[in-house]
C-alpha atoms as a PDB file:
ATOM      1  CA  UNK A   1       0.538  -0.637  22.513  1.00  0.00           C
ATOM      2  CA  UNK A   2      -0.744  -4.444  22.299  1.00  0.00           C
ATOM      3  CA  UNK A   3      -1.300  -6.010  19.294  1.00  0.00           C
ATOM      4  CA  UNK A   4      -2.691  -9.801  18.658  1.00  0.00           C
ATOM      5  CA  UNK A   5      -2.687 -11.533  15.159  1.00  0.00           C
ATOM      6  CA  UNK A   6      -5.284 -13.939  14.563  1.00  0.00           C
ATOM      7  CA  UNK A   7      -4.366 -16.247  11.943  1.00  0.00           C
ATOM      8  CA  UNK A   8      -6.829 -18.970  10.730  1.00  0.00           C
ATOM      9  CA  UNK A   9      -5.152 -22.096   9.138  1.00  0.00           C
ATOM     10  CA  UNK A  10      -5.278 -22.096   5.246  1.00  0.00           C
ATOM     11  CA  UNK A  11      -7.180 -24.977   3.233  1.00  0.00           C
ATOM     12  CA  UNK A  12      -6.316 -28.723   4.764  1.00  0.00           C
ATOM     13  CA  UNK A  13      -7.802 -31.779   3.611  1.00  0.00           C
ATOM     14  CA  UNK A  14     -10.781 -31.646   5.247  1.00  0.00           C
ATOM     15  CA  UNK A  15     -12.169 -28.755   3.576  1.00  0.00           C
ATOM     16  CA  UNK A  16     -11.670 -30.402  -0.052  1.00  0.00           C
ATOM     17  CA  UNK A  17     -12.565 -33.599   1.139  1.00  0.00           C
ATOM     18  CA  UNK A  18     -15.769 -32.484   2.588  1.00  0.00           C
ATOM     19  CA  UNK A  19     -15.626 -34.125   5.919  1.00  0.00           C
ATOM     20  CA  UNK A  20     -15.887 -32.855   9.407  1.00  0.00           C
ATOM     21  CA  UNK A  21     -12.736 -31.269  11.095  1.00  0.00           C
ATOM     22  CA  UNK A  22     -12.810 -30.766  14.530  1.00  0.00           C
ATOM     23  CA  UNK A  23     -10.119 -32.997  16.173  1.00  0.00           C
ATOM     24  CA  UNK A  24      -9.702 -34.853  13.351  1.00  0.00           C
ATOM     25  CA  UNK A  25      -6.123 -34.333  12.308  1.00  0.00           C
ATOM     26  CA  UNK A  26      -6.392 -33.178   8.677  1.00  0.00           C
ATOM     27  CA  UNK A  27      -2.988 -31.350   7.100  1.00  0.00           C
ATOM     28  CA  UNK A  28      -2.875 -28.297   4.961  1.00  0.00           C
ATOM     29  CA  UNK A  29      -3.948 -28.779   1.177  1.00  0.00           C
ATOM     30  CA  UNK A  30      -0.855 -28.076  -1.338  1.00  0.00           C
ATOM     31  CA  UNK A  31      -2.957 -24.999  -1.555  1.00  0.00           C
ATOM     32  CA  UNK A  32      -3.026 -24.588   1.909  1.00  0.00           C
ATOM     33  CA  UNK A  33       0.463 -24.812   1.986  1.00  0.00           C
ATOM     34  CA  UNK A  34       1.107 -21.995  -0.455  1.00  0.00           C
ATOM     35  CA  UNK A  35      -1.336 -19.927   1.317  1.00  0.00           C
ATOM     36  CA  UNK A  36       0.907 -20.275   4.831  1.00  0.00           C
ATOM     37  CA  UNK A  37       3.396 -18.802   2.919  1.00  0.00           C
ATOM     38  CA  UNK A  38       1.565 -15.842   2.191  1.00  0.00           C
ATOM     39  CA  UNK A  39       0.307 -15.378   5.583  1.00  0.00           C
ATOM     40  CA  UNK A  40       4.035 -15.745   6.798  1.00  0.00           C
ATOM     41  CA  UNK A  41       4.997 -13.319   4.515  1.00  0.00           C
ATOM     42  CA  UNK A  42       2.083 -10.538   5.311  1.00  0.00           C
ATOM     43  CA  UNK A  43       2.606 -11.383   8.984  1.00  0.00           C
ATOM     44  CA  UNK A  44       6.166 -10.206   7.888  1.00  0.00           C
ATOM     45  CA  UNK A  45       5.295  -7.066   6.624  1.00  0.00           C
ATOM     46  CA  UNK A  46       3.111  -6.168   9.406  1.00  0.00           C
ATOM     47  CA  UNK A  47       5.362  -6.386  11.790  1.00  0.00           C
ATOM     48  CA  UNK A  48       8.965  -5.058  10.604  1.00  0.00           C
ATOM     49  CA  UNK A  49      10.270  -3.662  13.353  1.00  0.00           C
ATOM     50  CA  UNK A  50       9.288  -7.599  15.504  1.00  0.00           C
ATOM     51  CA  UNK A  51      11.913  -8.885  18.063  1.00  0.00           C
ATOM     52  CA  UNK A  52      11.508 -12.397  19.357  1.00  0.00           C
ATOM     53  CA  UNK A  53      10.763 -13.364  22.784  1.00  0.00           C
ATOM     54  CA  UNK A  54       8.571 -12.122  25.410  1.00  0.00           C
ATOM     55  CA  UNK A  55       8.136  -9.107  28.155  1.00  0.00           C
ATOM     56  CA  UNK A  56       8.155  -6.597  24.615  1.00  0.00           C
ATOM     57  CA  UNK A  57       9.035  -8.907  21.905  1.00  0.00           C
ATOM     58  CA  UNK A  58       6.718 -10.699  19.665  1.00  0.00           C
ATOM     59  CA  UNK A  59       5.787 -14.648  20.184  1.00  0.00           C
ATOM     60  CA  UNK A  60       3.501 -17.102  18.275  1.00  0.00           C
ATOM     61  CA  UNK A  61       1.079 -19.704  19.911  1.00  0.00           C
ATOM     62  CA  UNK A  62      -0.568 -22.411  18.294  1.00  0.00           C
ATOM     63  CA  UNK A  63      -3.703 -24.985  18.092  1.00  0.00           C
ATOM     64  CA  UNK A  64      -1.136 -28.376  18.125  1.00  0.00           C
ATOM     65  CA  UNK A  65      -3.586 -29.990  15.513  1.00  0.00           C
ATOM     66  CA  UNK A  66      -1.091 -30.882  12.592  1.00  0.00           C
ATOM     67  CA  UNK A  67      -2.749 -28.371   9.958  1.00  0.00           C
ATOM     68  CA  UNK A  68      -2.380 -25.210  12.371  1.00  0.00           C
ATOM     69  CA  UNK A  69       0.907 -26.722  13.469  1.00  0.00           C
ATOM     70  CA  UNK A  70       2.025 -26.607   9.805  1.00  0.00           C
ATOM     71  CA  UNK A  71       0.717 -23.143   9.508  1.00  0.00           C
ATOM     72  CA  UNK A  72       2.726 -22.037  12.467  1.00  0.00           C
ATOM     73  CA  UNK A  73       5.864 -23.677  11.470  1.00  0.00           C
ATOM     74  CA  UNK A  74       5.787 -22.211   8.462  1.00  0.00           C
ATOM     75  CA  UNK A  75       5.425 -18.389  10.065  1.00  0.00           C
ATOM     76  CA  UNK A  76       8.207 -19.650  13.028  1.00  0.00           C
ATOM     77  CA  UNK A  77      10.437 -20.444   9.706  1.00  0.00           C
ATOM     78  CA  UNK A  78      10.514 -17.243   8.576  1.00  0.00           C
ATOM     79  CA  UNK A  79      10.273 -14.860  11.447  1.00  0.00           C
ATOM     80  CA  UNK A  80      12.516 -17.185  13.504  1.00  0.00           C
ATOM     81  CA  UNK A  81      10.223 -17.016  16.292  1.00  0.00           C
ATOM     82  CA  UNK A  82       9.757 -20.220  19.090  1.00  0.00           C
ATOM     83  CA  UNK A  83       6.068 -21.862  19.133  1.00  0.00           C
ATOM     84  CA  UNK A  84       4.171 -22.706  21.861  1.00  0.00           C
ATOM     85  CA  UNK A  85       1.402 -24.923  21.468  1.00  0.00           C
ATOM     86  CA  UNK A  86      -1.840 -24.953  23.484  1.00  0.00           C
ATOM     87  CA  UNK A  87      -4.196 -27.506  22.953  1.00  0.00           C
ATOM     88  CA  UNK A  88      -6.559 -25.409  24.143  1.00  0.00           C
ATOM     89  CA  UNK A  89      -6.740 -23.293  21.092  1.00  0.00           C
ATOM     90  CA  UNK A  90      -8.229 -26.455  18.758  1.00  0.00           C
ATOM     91  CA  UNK A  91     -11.647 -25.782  17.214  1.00  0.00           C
ATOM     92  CA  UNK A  92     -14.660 -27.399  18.691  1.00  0.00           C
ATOM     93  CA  UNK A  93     -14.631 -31.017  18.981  1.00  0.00           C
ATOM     94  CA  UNK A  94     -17.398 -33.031  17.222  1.00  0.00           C
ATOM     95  CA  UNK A  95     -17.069 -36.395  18.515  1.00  0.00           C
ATOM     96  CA  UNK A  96     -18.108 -39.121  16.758  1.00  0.00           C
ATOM     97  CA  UNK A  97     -18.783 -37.089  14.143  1.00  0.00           C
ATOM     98  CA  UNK A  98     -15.418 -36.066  13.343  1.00  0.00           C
ATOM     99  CA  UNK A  99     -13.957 -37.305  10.343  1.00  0.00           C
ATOM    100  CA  UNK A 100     -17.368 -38.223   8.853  1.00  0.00           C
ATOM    101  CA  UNK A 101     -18.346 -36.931   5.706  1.00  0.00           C
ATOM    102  CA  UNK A 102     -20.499 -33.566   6.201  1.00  0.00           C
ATOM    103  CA  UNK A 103     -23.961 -34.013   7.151  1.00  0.00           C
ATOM    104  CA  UNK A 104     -23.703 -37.697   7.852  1.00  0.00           C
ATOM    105  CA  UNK A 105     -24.063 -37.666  11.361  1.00  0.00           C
ATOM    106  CA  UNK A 106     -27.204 -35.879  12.443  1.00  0.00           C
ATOM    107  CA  UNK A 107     -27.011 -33.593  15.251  1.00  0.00           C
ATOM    108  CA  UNK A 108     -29.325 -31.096  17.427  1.00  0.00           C
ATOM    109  CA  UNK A 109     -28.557 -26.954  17.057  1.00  0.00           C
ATOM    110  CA  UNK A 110     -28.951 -24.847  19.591  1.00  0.00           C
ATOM    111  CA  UNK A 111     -32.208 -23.694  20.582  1.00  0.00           C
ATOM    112  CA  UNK A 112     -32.837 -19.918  19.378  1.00  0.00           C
ATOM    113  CA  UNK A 113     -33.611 -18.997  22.672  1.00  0.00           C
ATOM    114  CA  UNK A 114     -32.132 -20.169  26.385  1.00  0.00           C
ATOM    115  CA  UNK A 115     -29.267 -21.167  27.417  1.00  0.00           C
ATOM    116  CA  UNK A 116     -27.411 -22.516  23.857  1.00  0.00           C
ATOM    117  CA  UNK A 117     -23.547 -22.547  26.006  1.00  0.00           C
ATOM    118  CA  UNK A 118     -25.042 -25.724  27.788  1.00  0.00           C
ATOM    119  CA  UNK A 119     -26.786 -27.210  24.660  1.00  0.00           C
ATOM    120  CA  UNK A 120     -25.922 -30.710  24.092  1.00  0.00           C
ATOM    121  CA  UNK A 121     -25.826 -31.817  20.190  1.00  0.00           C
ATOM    122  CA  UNK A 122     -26.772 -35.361  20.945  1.00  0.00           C
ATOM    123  CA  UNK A 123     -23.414 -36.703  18.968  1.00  0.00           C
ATOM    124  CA  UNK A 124     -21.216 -38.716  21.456  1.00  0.00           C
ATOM    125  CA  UNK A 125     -17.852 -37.379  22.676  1.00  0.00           C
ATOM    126  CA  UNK A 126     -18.865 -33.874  21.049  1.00  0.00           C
ATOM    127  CA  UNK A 127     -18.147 -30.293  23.113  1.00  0.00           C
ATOM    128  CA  UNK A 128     -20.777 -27.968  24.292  1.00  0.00           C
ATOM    129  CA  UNK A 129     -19.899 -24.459  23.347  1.00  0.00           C
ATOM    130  CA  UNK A 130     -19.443 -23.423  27.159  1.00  0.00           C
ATOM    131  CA  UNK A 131     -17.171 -26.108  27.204  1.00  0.00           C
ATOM    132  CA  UNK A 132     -15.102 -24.798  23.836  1.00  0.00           C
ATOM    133  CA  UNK A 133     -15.088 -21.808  24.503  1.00  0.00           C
ATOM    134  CA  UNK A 134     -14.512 -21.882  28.252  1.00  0.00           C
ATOM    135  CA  UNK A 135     -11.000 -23.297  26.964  1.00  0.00           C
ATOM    136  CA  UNK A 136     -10.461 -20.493  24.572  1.00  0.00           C
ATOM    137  CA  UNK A 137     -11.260 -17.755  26.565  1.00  0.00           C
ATOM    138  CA  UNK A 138      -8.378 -19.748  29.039  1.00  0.00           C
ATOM    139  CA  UNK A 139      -5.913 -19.930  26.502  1.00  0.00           C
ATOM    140  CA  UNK A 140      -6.079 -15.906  25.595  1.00  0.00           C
ATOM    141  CA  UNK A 141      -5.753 -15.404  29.189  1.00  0.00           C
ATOM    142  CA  UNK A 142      -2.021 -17.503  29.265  1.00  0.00           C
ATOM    143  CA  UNK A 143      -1.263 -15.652  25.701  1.00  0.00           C
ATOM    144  CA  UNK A 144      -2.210 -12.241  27.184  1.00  0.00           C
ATOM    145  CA  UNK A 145       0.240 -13.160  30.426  1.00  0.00           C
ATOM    146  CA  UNK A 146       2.714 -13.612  28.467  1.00  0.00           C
ATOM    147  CA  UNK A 147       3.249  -9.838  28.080  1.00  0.00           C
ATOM    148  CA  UNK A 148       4.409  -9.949  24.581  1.00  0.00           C
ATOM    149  CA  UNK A 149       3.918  -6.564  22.450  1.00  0.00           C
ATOM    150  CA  UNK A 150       2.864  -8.153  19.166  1.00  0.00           C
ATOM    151  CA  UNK A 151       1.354 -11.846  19.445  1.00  0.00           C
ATOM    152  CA  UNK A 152       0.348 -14.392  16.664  1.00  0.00           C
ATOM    153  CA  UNK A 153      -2.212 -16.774  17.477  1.00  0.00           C
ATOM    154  CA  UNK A 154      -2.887 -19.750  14.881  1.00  0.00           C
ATOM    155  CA  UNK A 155      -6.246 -21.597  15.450  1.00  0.00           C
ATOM    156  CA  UNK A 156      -9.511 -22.314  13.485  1.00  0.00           C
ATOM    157  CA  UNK A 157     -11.864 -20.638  12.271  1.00  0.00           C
ATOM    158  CA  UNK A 158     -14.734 -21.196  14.619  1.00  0.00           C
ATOM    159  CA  UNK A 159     -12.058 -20.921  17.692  1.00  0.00           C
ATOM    160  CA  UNK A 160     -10.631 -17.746  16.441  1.00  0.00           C
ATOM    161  CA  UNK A 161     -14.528 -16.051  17.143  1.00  0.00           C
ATOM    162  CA  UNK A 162     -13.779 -16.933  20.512  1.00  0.00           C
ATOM    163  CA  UNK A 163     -11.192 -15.532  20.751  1.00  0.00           C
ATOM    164  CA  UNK A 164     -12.386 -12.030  19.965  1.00  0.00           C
ATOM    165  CA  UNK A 165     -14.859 -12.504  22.106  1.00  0.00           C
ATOM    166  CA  UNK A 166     -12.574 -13.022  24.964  1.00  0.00           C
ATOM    167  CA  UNK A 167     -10.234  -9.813  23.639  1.00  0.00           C
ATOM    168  CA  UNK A 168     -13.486  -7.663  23.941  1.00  0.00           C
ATOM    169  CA  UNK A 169     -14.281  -9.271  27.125  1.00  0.00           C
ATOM    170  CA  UNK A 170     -17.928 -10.251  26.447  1.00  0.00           C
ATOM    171  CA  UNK A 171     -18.589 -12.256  28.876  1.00  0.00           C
ATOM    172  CA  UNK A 172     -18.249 -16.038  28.168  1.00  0.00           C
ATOM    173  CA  UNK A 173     -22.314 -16.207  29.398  1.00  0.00           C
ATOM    174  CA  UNK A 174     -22.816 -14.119  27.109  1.00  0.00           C
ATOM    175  CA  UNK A 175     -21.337 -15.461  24.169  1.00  0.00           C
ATOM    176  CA  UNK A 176     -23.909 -18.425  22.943  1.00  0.00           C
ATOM    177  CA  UNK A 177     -24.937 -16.107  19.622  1.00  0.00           C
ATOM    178  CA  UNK A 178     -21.408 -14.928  18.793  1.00  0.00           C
ATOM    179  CA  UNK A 179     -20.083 -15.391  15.212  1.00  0.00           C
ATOM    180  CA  UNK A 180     -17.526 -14.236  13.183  1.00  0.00           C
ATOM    181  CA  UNK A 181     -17.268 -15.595   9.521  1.00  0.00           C
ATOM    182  CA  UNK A 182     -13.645 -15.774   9.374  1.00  0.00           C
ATOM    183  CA  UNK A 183     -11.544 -17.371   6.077  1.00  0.00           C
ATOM    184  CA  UNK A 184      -8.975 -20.255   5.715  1.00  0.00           C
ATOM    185  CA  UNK A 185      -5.825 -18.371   6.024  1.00  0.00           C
ATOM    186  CA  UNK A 186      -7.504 -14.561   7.006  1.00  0.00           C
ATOM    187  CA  UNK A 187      -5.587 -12.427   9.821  1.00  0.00           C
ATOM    188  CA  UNK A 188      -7.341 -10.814  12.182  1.00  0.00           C
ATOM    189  CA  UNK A 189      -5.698  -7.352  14.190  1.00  0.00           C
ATOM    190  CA  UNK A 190      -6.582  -6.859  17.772  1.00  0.00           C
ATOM    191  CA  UNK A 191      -4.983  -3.686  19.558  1.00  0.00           C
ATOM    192  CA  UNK A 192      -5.179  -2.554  22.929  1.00  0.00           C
ATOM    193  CA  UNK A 193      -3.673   1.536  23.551  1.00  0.00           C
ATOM    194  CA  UNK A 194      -1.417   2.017  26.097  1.00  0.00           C
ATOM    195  CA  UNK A 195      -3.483   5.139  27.108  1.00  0.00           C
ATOM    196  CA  UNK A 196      -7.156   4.221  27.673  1.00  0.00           C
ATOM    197  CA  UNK A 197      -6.424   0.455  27.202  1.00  0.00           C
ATOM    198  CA  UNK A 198      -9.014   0.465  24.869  1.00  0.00           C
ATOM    199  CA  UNK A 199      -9.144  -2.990  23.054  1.00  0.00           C
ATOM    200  CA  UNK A 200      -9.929  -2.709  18.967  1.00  0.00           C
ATOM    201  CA  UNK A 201     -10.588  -5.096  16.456  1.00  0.00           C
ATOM    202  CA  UNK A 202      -8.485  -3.000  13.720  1.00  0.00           C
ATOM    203  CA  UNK A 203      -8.857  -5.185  10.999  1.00  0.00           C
ATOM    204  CA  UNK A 204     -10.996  -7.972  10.169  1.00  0.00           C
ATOM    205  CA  UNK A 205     -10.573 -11.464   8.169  1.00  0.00           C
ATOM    206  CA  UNK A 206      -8.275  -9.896   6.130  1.00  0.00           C
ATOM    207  CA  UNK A 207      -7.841 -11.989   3.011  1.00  0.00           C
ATOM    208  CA  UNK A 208      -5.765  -9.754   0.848  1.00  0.00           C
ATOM    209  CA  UNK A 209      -2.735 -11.186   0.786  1.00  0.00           C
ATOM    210  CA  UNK A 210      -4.294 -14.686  -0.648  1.00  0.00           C
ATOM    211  CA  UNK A 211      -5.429 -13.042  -3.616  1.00  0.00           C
ATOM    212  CA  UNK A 212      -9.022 -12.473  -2.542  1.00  0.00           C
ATOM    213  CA  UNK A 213     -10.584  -9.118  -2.412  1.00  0.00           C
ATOM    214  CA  UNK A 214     -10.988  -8.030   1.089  1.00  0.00           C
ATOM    215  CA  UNK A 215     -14.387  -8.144   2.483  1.00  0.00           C
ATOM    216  CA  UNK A 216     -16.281  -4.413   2.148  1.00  0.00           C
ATOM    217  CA  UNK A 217     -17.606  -2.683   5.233  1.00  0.00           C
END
């Protein structure tokens, strides 16, 4: 039995300051802080019978953007485990646009139909989603070699529907009209059975420890 942990980062800065994130290196909100806490905690709970280290243990990999570094540290604290960080698990970059107010910088979306992977946004320096995801999908395949039995992964949320993707193997061709609403600070169970190797998507955005009623059916 496999299991992966999808944690979002809580609120940082650039939620309450209404700017874009990105690359921009915002840092968790006091809020946000708290909230880490409580996604150490359920992370905690969820795993009870967790041993650190690979080959059968449990490890923890991380986006090495400050406000999912924070997160992680904060989980490493209490479950004592060692992070890795992968760059490759940052959220889209926006370019120029990053740490812009929202909306200030205008930009092209992707065409409803044709080939939206390759679509360029028109804002300088920003990724196409081939591009962003390409490097997720890469950075599941490291985690997955890893051959750890339980696996947290902290990210973003528009990286972390990426990495679902990739767990359910849609293809990354295929994955131009994927999304997954996914909250500051959610956790997200993927499992894969020894048996038929069957991968799962147990439970998703779960919320529940922040307070917030989970999300119905």
């Amino acid at each position: 039995m496999r299991n992966v942990y999808i944690v979002t980062h809580p609120e940082a800065t650039h939620h309450v300051e209404n700017i874009v994130g990105g690359w921009h290196d915002s840092t968790l909100t006091p809020r946000g802080v708290e909230d880490a806490r409580r996604v150490a905690a359920s992370l905690r709970n969820l795993l009870p019978d967790y041993l650190p280290g690979d080959n059968g243990g449990t490890m923890l990999f991380s986006s090495d953007l400050r406000r999912t570094r924070q997160t992680a540290e904060t989980i490493s604290g209490l479950l004592d485990l060692e992070i890795i960080f992968d760059p490759d698990l940052r959220e889209q970059s926006y370019g120029a646009a990053e740490g812009t107010p929202a909306g200030s910088v205008s930009h092209l979306p992707p065409p409803a139909q044709g080939n939206r992977m390759q679509h360029q946004d028109g804002v300088e320096g920003s990724e196409t989603r081939h591009v962003w995801a390409g490097r997720v999908y890469s950075a599941l395949d490291r985690i997955l070699a890893a051959g750890a039995r339980d696996t947290i992964v902290v990210t973003h949320g528009g990286s972390a529907t990426y990495l679902i993707a990739a767990w359910i193997r849609l293809p990354l061709t295929a994955a131009g009209y994927v999304k997954f609403r996914l909250s500051p600070g959610s956790i997200t169970h993927l499992n894969e059975d020894n048996f038929y190797h069957d991968r799962r998507v147990l439970d998703l955005n779960l919320t529940g420890h922040l307070g917030i009623p989970e999300p119905r059916a």
